[in-house]
Protein backbone atom coordinates (compact mmCIF):
# COMPACT_ATOMS: atom_id res chain seq x y z
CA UNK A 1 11.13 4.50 -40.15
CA UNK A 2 8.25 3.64 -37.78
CA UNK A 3 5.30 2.03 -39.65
CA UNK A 4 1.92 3.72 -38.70
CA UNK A 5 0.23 2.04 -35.80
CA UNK A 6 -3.68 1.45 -36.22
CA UNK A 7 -4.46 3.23 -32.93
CA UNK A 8 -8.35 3.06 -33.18
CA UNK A 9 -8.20 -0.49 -33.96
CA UNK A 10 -5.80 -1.34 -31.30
CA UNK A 11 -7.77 0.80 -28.79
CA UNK A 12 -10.80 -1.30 -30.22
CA UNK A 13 -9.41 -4.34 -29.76
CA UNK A 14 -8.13 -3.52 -25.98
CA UNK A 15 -11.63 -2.25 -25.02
CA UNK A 16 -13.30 -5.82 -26.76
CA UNK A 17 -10.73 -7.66 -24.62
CA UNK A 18 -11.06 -6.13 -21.39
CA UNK A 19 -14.90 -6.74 -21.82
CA UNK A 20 -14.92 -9.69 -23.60
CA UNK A 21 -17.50 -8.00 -25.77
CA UNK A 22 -18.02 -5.92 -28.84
CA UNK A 23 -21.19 -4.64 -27.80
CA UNK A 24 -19.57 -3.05 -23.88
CA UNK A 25 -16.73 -2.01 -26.05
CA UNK A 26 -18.49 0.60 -28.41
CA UNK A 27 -20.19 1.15 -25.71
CA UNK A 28 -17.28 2.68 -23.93
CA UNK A 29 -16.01 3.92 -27.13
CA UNK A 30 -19.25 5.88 -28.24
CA UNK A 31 -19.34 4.05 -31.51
CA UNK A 32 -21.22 1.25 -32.81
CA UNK A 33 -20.83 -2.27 -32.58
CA UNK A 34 -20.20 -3.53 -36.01
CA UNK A 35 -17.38 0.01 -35.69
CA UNK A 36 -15.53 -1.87 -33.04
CA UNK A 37 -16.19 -5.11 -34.69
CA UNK A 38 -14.85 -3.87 -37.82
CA UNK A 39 -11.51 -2.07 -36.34
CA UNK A 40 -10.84 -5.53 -34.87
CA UNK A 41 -11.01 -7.73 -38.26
CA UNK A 42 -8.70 -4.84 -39.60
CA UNK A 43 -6.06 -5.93 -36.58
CA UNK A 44 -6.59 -9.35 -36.96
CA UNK A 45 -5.51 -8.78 -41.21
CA UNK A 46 -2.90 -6.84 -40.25
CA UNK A 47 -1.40 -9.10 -37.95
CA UNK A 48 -2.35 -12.31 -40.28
CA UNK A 49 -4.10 -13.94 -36.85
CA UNK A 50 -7.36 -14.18 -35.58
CA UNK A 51 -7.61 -12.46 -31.77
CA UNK A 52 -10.58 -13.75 -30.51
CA UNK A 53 -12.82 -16.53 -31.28
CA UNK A 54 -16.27 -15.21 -31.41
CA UNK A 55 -19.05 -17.32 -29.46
CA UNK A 56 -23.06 -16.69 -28.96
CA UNK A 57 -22.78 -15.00 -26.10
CA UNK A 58 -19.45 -13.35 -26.28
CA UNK A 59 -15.85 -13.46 -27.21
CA UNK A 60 -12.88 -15.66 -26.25
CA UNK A 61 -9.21 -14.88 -25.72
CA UNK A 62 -6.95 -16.25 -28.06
CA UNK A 63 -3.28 -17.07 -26.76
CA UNK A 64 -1.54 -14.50 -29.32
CA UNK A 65 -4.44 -11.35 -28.32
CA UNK A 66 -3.61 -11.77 -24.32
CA UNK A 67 0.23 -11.21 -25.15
CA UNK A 68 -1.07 -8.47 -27.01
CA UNK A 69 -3.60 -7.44 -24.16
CA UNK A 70 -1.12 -7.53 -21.37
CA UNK A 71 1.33 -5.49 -23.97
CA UNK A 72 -1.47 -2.54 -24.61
CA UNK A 73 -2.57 -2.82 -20.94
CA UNK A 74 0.23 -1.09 -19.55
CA UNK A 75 1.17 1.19 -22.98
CA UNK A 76 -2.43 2.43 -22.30
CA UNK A 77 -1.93 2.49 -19.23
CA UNK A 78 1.65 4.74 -19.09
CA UNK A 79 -0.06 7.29 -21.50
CA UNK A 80 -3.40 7.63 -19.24
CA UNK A 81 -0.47 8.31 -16.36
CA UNK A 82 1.36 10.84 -18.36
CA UNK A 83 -1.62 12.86 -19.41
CA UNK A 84 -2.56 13.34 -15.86
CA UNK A 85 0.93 14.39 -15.34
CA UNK A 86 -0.27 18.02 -17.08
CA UNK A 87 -3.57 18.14 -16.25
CA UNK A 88 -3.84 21.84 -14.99
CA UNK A 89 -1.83 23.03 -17.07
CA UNK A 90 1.20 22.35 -14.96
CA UNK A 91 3.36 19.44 -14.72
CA UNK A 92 3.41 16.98 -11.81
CA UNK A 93 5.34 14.16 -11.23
CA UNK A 94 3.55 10.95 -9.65
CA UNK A 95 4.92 9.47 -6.59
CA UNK A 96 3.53 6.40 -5.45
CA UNK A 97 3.93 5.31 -2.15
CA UNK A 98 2.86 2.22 -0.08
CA UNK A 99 2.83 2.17 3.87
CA UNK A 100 1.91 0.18 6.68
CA UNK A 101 -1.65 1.56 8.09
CA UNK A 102 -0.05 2.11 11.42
CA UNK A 103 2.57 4.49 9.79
CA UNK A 104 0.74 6.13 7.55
CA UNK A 105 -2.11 7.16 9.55
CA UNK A 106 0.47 7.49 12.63
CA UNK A 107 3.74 9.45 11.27
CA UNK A 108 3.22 10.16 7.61
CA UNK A 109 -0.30 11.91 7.09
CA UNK A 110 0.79 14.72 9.57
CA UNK A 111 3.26 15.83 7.66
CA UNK A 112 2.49 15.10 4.18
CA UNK A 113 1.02 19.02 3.51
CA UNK A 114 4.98 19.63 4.53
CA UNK A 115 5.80 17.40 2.00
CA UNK A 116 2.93 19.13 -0.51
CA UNK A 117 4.13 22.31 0.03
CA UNK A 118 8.21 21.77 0.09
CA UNK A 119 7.39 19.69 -3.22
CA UNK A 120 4.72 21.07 -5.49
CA UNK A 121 5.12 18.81 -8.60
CA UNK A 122 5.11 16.13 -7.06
CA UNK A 123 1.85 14.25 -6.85
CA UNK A 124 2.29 11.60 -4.17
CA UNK A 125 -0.30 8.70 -4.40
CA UNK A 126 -0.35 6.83 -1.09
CA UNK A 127 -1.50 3.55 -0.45
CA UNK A 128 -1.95 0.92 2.49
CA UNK A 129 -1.04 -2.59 3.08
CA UNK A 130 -0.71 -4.95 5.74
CA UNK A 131 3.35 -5.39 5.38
CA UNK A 132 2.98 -8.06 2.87
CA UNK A 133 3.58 -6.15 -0.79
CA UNK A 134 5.21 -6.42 -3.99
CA UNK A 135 6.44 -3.32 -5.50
CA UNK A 136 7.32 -4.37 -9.24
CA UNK A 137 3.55 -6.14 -9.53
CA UNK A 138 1.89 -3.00 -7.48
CA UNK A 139 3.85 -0.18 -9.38
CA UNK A 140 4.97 1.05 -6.58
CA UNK A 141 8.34 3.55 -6.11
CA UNK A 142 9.01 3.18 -2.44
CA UNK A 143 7.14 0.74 0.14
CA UNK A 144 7.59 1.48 3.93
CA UNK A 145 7.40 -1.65 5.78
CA UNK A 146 7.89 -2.56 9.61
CA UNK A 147 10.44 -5.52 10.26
CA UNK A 148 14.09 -6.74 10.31
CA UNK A 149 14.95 -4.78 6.86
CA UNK A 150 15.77 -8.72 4.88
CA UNK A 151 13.84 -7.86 2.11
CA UNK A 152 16.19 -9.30 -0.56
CA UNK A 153 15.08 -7.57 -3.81
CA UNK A 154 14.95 -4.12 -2.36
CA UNK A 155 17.10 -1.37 -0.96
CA UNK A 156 16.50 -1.00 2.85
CA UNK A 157 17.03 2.29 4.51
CA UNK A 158 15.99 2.25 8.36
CA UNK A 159 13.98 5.22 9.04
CA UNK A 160 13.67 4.38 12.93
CA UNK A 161 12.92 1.95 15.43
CA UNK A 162 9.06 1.40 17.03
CA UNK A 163 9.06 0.07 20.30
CA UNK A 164 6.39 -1.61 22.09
CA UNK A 165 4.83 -0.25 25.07
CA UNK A 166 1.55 -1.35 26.60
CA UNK A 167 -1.36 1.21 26.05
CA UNK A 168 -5.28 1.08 27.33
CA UNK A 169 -7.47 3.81 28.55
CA UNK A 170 -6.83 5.62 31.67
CA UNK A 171 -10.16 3.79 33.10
CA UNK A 172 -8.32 0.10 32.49
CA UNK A 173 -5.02 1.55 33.39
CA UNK A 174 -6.49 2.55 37.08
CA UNK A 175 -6.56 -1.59 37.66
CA UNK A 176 -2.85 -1.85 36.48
CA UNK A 177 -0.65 -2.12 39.45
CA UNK A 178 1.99 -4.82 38.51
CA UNK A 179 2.60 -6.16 35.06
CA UNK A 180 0.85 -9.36 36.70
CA UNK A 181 -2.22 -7.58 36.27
CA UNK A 182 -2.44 -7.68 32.75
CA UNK A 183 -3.27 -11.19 32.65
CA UNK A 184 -6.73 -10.05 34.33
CA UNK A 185 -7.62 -8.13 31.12
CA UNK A 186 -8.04 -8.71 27.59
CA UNK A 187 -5.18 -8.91 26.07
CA UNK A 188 -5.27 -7.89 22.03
CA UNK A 189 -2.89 -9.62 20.03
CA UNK A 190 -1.23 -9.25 16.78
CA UNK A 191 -0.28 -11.59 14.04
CA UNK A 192 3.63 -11.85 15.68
CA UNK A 193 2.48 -14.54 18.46
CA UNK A 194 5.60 -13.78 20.51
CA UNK A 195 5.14 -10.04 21.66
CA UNK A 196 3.35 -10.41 24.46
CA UNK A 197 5.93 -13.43 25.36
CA UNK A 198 8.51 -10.79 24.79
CA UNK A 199 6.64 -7.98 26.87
CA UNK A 200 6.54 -10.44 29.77
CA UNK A 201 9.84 -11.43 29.95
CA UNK A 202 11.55 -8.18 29.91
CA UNK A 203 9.19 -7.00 32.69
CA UNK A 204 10.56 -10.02 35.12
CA UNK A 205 6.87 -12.09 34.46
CA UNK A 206 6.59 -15.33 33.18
CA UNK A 207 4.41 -15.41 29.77
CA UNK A 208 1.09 -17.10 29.99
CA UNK A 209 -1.26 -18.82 27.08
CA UNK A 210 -3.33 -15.65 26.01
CA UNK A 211 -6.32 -15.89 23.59
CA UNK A 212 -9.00 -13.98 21.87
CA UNK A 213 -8.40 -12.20 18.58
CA UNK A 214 -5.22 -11.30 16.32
CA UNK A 215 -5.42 -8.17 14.41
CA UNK A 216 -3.15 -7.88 11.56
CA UNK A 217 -2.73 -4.03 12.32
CA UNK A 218 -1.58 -1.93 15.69
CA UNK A 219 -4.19 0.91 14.38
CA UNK A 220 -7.02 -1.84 14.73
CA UNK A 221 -5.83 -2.87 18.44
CA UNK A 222 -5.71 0.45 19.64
CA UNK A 223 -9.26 1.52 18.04
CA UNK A 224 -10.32 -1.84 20.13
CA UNK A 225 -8.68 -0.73 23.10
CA UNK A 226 -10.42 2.84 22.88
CA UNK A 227 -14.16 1.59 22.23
CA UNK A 228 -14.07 -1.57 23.67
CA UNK A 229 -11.53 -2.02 26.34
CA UNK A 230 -8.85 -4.41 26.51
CA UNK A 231 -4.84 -3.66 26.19
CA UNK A 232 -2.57 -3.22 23.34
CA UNK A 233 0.87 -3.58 22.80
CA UNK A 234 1.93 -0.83 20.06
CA UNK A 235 4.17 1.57 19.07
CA UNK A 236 4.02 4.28 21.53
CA UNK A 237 5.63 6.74 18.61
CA UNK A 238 2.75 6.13 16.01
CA UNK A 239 -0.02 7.40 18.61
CA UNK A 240 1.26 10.64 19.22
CA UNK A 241 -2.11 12.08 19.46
CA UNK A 242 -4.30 9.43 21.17
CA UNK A 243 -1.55 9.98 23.97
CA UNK A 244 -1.46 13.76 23.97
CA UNK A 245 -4.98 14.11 24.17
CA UNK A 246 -5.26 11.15 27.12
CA UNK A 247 -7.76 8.57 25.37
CA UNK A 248 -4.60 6.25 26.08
CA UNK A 249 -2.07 5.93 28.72
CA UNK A 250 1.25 3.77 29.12
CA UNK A 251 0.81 2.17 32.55
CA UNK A 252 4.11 0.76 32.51
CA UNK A 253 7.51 2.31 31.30
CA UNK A 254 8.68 -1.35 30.39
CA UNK A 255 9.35 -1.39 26.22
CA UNK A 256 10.24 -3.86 23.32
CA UNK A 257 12.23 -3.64 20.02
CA UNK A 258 10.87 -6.28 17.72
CA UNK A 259 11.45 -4.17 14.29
CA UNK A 260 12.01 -1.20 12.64
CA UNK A 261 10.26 0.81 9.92
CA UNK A 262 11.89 0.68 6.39
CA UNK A 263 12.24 2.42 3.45
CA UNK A 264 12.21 0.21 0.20
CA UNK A 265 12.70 0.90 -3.08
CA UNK A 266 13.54 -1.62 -5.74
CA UNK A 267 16.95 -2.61 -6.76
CA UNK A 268 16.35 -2.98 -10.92
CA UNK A 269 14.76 0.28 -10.68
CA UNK A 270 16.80 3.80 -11.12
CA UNK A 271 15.38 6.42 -8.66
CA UNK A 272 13.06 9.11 -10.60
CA UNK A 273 13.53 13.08 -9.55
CA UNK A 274 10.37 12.99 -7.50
CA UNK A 275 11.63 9.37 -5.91
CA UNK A 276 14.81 11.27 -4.98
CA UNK A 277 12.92 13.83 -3.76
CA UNK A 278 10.98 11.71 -1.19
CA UNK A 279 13.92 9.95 -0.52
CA UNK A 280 15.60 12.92 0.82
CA UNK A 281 12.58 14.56 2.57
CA UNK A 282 10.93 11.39 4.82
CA UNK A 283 15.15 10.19 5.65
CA UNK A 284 15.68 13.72 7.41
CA UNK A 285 12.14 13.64 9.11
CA UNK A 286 12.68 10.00 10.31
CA UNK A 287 15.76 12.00 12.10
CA UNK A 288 13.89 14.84 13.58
């Protein structure tokens, strides 16, 4: 049989450790200090070891109470999550999602009220990232990523290619003749140096050095392009709407395939109801 855990002490003594401080912990906890200070001593008897060492101007760590920090962190943590799971009176799963910028502000936020609406209990939680993530450390269920799909630890479903097409305003596109022409504007670049190298080549023009600033996001370039002038090289398919409404234009019909966006999920980890959910949903969109 289960021995009986001293919640309020252990709550005490996560509170004292994440503030390295009796006095912000009852604080937080709406009791007093020598309370806190007291639910503490009674962990450190029960365990037969002292937790923290207890200075003039605050309290120090011991080895054996951040193994038992890191331990309560995420037990705290998982409960916190699973209360907010019925909040409302109705359950909801969480769904936690991490995307490109490009993507999600692109493809996915346009249709996640679809996704709302098909799915009610599920409460989808979407981040951003700049491609570089890690799922296990993040808690994340599913990352969608833009590249060659060589992620080893993860599954890699292909949701569709992005090609890349030049964009700019219809104002800079009026000096665009020949591809030659680009190389009298400013050209924006991204973090994958050979692009424009790529762009070049397939339209029959040999590459030139090109400088000025790398953005680490196609969203950024083409917000540049918009406001400030200059060209981009994007995914035509992820600015539906700047297109449509003719803030860009593709001068040239001339496009490159240098990745792919994925769907990841991680390989240790069984798929939930609401990851299977998602799963199934965003895989037949990708194909619409």
């Amino acid at each position: 049989m289960r021995s009986n855990l001293p919640l309020n002490a252990l709550r005490a003594f996560e509170a004292s450790a994440r503030h390295l401080s009796f006095t912000r912990a009852a604080m937080e906890l709406y009791v007093t200090q020598a309370a806190v200070s007291q639910q503490v001593r009674i962990l450190e008897d029960r365990l037969g070891m002292v937790l923290f060492k207890r200075l003039p101007r605050g309290l120090e760590m011991t080895d054996e109470s951040r193994a038992l920090f890191a331990v309560l962190t995420e037990a705290f943590g998982n409960i916190e999550n699973v209360f907010r799971q019925f909040e409302g009176g109705q359950y909801h799963e969480v769904l936690t999602v991490a995307a490109v910028g490009t993507f999600a502000v692109g493809w996915l936020l346009p249709r996640l009220e679809q996704f709302r609406q098909e799915h009610p209990i599920v409460e989808l939680r979407l981040r951003t990232n700049n491609n570089v993530v890690n799922l296990a450390a993040e808690g994340l269920d599913f990352a969608i990523r833009f590249g060659e799909g060589v992620w080893p630890s993860t599954h890699n479903e292909r949701l569709f290619d992005a090609p890349l097409t030049v964009m700019c305003t219809p104002a800079t596109a009026k000096r665009l003749t020949t591809p030659a022409d680009l190389f009298k504007e400013n050209l924006l670049r991204s973090y994958r140096s050979d692009e424009w190298d790529n762009w070049f080549t397939a339209a029959g023009v040999t590459p030139v050095r090109i400088n000025g600033a790398i953005f680490d996001s196609s969203r950024l370039m083409i917000e540049t392009a918009i406001h400030s002038g200059g060209v981009a090289l994007a995914p035509a398919k992820m600015f539906a709407r700047e297109l449509d409404s003719g803030l860009l234009v593709c001068p040239f019909s001339i496009a490159i395939n240098q990745g792919s966006y994925w769907l990841t999920y991680l390989k240790s980890r069984p798929m939930t109801p609401s990851m299977a959910l998602f799963h199934s949903w965003i895989l037949k969109q990708a194909q619409l």
